[in-house]
N, C-alpha and C. Protein backbone atom coordinates (compact mmCIF):
# COMPACT_ATOMS: atom_id res chain seq x y z
N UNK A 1 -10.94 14.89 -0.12
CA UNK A 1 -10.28 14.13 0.91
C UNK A 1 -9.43 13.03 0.27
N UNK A 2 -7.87 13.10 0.90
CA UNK A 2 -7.44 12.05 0.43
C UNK A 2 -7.77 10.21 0.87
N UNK A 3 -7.62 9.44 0.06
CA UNK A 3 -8.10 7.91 0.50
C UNK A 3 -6.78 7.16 0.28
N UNK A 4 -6.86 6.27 1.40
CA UNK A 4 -5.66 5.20 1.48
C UNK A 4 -6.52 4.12 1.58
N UNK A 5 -6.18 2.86 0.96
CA UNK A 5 -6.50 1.29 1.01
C UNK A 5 -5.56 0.75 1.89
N UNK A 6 -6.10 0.11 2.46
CA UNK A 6 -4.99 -1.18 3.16
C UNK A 6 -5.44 -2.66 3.05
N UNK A 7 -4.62 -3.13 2.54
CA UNK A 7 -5.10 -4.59 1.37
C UNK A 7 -4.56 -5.47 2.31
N UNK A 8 -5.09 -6.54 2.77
CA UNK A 8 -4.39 -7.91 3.35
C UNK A 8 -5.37 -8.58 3.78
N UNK A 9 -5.03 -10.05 3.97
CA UNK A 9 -5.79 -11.09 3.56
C UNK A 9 -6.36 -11.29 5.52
N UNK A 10 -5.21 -11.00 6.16
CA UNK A 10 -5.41 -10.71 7.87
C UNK A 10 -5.94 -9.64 8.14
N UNK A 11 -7.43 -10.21 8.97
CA UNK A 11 -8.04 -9.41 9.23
C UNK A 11 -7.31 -8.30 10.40
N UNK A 12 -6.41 -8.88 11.58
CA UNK A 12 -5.35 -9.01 12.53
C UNK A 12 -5.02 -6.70 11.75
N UNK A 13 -4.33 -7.57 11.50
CA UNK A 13 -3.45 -6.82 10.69
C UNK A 13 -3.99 -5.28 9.71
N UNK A 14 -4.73 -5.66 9.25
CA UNK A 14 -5.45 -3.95 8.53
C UNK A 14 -5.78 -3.78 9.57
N UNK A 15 -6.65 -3.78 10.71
CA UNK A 15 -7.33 -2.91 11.48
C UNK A 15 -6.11 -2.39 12.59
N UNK A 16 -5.15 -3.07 12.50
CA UNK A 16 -4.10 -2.67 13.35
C UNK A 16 -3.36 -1.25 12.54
N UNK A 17 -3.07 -1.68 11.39
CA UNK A 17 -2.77 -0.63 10.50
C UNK A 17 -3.68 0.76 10.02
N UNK A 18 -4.93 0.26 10.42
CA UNK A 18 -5.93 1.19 9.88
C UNK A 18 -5.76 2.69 10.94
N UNK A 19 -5.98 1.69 12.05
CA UNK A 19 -6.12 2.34 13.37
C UNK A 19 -4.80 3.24 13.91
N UNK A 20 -3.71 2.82 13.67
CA UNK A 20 -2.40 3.46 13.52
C UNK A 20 -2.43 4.72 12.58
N UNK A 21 -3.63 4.52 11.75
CA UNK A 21 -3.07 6.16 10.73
C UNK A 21 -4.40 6.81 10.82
N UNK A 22 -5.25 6.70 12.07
CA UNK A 22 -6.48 7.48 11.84
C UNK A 22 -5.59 8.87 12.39
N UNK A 23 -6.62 9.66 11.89
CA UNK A 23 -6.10 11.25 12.46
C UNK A 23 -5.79 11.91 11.44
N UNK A 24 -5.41 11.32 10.30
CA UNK A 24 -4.50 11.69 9.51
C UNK A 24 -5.29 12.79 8.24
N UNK A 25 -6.68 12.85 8.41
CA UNK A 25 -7.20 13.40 7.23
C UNK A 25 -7.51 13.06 6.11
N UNK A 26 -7.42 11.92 6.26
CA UNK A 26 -7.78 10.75 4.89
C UNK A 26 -8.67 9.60 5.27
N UNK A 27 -9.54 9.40 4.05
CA UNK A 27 -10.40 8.54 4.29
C UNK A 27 -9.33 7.06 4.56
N UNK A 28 -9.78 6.04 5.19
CA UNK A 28 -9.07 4.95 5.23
C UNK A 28 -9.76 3.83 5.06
N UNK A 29 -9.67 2.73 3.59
CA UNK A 29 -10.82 1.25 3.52
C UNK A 29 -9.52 0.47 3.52
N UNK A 30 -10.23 -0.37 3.93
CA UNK A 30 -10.03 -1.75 3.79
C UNK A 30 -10.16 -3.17 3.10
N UNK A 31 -9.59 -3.97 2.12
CA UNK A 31 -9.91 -5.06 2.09
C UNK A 31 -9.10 -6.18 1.65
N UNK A 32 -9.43 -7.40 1.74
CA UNK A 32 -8.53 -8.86 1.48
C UNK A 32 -7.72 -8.19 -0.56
N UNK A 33 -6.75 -9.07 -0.13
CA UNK A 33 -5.88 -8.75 -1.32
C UNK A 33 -6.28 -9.32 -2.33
N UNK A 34 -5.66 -8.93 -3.35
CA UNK A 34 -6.39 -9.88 -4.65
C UNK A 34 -7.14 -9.55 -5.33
N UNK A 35 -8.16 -10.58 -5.61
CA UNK A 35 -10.03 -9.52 -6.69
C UNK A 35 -10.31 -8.62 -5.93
N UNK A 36 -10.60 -8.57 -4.26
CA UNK A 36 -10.87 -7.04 -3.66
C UNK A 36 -10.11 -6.42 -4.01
N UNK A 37 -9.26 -6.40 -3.80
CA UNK A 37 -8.46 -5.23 -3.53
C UNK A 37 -8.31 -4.43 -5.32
N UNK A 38 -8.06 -5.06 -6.42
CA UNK A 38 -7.98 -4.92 -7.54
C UNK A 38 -9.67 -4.05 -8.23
N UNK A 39 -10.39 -4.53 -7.96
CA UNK A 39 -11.94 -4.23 -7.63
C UNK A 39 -12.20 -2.66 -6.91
N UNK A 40 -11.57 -2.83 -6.49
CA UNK A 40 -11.92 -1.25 -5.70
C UNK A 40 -11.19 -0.26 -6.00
N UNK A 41 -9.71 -0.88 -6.46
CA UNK A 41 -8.59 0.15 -7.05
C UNK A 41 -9.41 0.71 -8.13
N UNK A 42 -10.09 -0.62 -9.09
CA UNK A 42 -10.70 -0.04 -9.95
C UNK A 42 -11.99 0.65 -10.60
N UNK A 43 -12.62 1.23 -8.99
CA UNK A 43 -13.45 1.68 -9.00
C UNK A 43 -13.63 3.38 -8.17
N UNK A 44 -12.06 3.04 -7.73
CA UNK A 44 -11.65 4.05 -6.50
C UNK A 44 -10.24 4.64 -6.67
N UNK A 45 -10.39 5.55 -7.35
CA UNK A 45 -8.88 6.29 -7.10
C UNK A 45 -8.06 6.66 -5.92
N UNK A 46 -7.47 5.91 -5.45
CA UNK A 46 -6.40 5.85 -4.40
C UNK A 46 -5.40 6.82 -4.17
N UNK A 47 -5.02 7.66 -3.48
CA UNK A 47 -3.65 8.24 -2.87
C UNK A 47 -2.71 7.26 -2.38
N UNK A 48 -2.98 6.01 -1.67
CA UNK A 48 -2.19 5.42 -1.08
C UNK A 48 -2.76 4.24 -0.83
N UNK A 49 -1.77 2.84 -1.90
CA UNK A 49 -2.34 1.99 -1.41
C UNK A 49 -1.23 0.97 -0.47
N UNK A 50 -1.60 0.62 0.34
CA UNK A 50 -0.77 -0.63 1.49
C UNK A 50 -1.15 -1.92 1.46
N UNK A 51 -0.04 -2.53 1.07
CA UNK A 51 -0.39 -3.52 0.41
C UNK A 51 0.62 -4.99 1.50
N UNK A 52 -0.14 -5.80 2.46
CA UNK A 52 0.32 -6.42 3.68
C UNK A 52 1.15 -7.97 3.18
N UNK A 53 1.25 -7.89 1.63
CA UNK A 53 1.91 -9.21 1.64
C UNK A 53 2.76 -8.78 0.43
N UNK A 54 4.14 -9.85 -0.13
CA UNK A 54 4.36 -9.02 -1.32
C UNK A 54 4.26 -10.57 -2.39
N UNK A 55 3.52 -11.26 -1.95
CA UNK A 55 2.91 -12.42 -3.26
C UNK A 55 2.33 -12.18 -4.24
N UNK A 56 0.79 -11.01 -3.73
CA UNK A 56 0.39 -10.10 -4.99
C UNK A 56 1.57 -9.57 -6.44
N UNK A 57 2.36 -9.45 -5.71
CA UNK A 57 3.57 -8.97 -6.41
C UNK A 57 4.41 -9.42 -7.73
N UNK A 58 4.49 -10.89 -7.09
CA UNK A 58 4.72 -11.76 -7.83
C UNK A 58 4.51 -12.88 -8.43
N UNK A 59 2.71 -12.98 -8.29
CA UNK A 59 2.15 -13.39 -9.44
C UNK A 59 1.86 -14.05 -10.50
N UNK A 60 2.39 -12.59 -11.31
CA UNK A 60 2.63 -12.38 -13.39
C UNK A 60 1.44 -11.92 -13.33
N UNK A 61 0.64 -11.07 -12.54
CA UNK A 61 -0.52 -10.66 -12.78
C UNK A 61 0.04 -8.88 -13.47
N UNK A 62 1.00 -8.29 -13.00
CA UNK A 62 1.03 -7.53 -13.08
C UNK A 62 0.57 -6.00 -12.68
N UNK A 63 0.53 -6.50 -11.20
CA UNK A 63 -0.09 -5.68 -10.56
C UNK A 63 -0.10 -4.33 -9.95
N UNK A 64 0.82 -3.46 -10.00
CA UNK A 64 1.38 -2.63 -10.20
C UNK A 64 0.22 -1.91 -11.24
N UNK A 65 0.07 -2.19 -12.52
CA UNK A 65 0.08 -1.74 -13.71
C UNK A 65 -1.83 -1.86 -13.52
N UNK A 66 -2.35 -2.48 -12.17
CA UNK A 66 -3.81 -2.36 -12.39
C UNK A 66 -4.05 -2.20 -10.80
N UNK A 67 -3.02 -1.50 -9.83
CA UNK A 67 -3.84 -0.54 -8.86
C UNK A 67 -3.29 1.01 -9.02
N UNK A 68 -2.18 1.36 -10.61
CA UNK A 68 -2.11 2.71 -10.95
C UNK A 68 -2.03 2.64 -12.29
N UNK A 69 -3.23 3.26 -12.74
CA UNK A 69 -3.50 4.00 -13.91
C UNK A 69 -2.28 4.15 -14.94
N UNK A 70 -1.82 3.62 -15.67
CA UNK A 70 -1.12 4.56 -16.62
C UNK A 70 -1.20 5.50 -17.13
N UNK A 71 0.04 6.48 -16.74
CA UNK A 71 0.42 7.82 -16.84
C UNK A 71 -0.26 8.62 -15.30
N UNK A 72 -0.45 8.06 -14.26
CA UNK A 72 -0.29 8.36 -13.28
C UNK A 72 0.76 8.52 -11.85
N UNK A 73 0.75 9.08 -11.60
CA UNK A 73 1.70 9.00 -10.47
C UNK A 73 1.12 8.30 -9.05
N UNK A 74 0.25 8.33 -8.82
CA UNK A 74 -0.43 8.15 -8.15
C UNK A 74 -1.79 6.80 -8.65
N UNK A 75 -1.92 5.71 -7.44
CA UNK A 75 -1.28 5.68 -6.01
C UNK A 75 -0.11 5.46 -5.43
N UNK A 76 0.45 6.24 -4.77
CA UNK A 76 1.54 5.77 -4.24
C UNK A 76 1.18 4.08 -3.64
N UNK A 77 2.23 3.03 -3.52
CA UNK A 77 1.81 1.76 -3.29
C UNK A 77 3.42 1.21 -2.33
N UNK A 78 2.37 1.08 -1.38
CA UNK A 78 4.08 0.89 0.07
C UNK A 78 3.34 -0.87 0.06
N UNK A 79 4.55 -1.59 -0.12
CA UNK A 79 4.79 -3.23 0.41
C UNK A 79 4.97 -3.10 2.06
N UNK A 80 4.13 -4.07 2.49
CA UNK A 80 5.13 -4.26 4.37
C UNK A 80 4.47 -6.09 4.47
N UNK A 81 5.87 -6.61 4.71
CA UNK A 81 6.02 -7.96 4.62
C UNK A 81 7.09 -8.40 5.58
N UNK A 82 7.21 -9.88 5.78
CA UNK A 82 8.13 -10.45 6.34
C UNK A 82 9.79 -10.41 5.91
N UNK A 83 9.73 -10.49 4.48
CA UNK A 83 10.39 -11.01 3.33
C UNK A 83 11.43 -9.42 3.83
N UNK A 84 12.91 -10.38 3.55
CA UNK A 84 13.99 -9.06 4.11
C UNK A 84 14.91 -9.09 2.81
N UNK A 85 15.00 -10.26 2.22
CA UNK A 85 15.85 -10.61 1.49
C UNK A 85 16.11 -9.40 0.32
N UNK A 86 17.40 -9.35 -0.12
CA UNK A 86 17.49 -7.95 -0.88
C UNK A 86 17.40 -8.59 -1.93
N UNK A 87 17.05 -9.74 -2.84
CA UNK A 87 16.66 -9.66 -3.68
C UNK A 87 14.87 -9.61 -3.94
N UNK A 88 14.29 -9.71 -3.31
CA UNK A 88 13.06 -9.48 -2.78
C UNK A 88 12.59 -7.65 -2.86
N UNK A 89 13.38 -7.54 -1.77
CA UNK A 89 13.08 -5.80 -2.07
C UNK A 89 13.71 -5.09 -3.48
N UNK A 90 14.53 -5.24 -3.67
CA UNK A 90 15.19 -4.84 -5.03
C UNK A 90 13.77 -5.35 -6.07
N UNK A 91 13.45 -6.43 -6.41
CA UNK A 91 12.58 -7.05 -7.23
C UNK A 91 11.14 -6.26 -7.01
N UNK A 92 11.19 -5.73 -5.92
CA UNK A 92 9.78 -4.89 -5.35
C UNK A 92 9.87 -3.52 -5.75
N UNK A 93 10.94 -2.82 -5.77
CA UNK A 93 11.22 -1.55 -5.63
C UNK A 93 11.33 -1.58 -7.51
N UNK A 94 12.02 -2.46 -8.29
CA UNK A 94 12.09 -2.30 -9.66
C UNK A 94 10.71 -2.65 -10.45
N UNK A 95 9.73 -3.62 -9.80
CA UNK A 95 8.75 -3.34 -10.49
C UNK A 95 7.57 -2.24 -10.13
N UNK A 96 8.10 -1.39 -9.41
CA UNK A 96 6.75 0.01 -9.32
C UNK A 96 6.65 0.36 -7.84
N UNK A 97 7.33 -0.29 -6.70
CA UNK A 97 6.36 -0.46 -5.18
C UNK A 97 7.12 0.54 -4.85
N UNK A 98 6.57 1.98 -4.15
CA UNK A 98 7.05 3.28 -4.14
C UNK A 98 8.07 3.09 -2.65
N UNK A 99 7.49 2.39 -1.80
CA UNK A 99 8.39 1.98 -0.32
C UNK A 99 8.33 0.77 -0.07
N UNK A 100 8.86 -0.19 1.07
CA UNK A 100 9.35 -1.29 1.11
C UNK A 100 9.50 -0.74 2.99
N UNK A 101 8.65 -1.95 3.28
CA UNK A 101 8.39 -1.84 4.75
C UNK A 101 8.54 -3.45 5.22
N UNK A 102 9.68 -3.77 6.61
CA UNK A 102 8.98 -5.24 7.02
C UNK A 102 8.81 -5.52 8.49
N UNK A 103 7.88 -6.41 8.56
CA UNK A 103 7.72 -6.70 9.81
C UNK A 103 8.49 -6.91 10.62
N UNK A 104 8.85 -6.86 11.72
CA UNK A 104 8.03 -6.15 12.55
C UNK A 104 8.23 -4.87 12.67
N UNK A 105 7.19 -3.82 12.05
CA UNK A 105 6.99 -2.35 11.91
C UNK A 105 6.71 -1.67 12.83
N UNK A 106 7.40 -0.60 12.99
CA UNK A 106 7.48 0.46 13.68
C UNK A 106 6.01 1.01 13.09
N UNK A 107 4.84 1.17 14.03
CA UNK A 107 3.69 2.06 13.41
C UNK A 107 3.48 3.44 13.45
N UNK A 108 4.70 3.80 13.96
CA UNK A 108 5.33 5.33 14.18
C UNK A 108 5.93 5.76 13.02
N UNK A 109 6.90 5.11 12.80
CA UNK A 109 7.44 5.15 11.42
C UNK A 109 6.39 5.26 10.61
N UNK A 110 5.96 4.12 10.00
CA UNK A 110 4.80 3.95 8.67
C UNK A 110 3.76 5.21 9.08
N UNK A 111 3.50 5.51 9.92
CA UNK A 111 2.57 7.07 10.26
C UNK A 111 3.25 8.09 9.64
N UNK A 112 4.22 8.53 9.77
CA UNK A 112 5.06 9.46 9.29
C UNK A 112 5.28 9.73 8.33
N UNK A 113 5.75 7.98 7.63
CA UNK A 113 5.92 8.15 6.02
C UNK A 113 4.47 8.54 5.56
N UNK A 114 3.30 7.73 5.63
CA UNK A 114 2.30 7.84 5.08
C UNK A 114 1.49 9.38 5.41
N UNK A 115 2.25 10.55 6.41
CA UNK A 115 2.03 11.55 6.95
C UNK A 115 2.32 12.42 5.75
N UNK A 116 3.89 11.97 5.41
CA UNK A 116 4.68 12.67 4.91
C UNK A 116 4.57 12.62 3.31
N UNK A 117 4.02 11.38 3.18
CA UNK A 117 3.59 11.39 1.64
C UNK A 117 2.18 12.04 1.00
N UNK A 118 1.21 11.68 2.38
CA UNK A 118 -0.03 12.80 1.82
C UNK A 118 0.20 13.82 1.96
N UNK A 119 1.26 14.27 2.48
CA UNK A 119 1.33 16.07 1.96
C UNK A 119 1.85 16.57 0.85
N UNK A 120 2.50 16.00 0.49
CA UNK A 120 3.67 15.94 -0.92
C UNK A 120 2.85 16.34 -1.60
N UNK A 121 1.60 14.68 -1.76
CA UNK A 121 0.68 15.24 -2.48
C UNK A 121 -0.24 15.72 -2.30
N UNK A 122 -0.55 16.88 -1.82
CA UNK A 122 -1.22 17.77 -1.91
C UNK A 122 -0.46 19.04 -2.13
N UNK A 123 0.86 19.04 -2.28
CA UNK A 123 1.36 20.21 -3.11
C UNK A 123 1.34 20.28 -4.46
């Protein structure tokens, strides 16, 4: 079974997201960003992680590089934030973040993508 994380510090917010992609055939956890979330990546191989803020990001922790394995492709890792600014997303998209999502989200959309990406991988 595939597993998706959904990382954010609002409680609000993952269960809104969680609940938006049940159905989907994948296990789905949850937890606050940061040592959780880093903690479980590294105890839990991920298909997909969602990640609700993009501060993790920027850091200098380097984070990217410790919720996917080197020489992995996988987890795929989608940002969804406030932040529109194109140097923001550009800065997101060049250090590793596979999609770039912002509020206020379509949960139709993000279903789809995240539909459309666990099948990929599973080819």
């Amino acid at each position: 079974m595939q597993r998706i994380l959904i990382a954010s510090d609002d409680e609000f917010a993952r269960e809104l997201i969680r609940l938006a992609l049940g159905g989907l055939g994948a296990e789905v956890r949850c937890s606050g960003c940061g040592e959780a979330m880093e903690s479980l990546c590294a105890r839990v191989l991920f298909d997909l992680v969602i990640v609700l803020r993009t501060a993790p990001f920027f850091c200098g922790r380097e984070l990217i590089g410790r919720l996917r394995p080197e020489g992995l492709r996988r987890p795929a890792i989608y940002a969804i934030s406030w932040q529109q600014a194109e140097r923001t997303v550009l800065s997101l998209l060049e250090c590793g973040v596979d999609q770039y999502m912002t509020f206020p989200i379509s949960l139709q959309r993000l279903r789809a993508k995240v539909a459309d990406n666990l099948t990929r991988m599973r080819l």
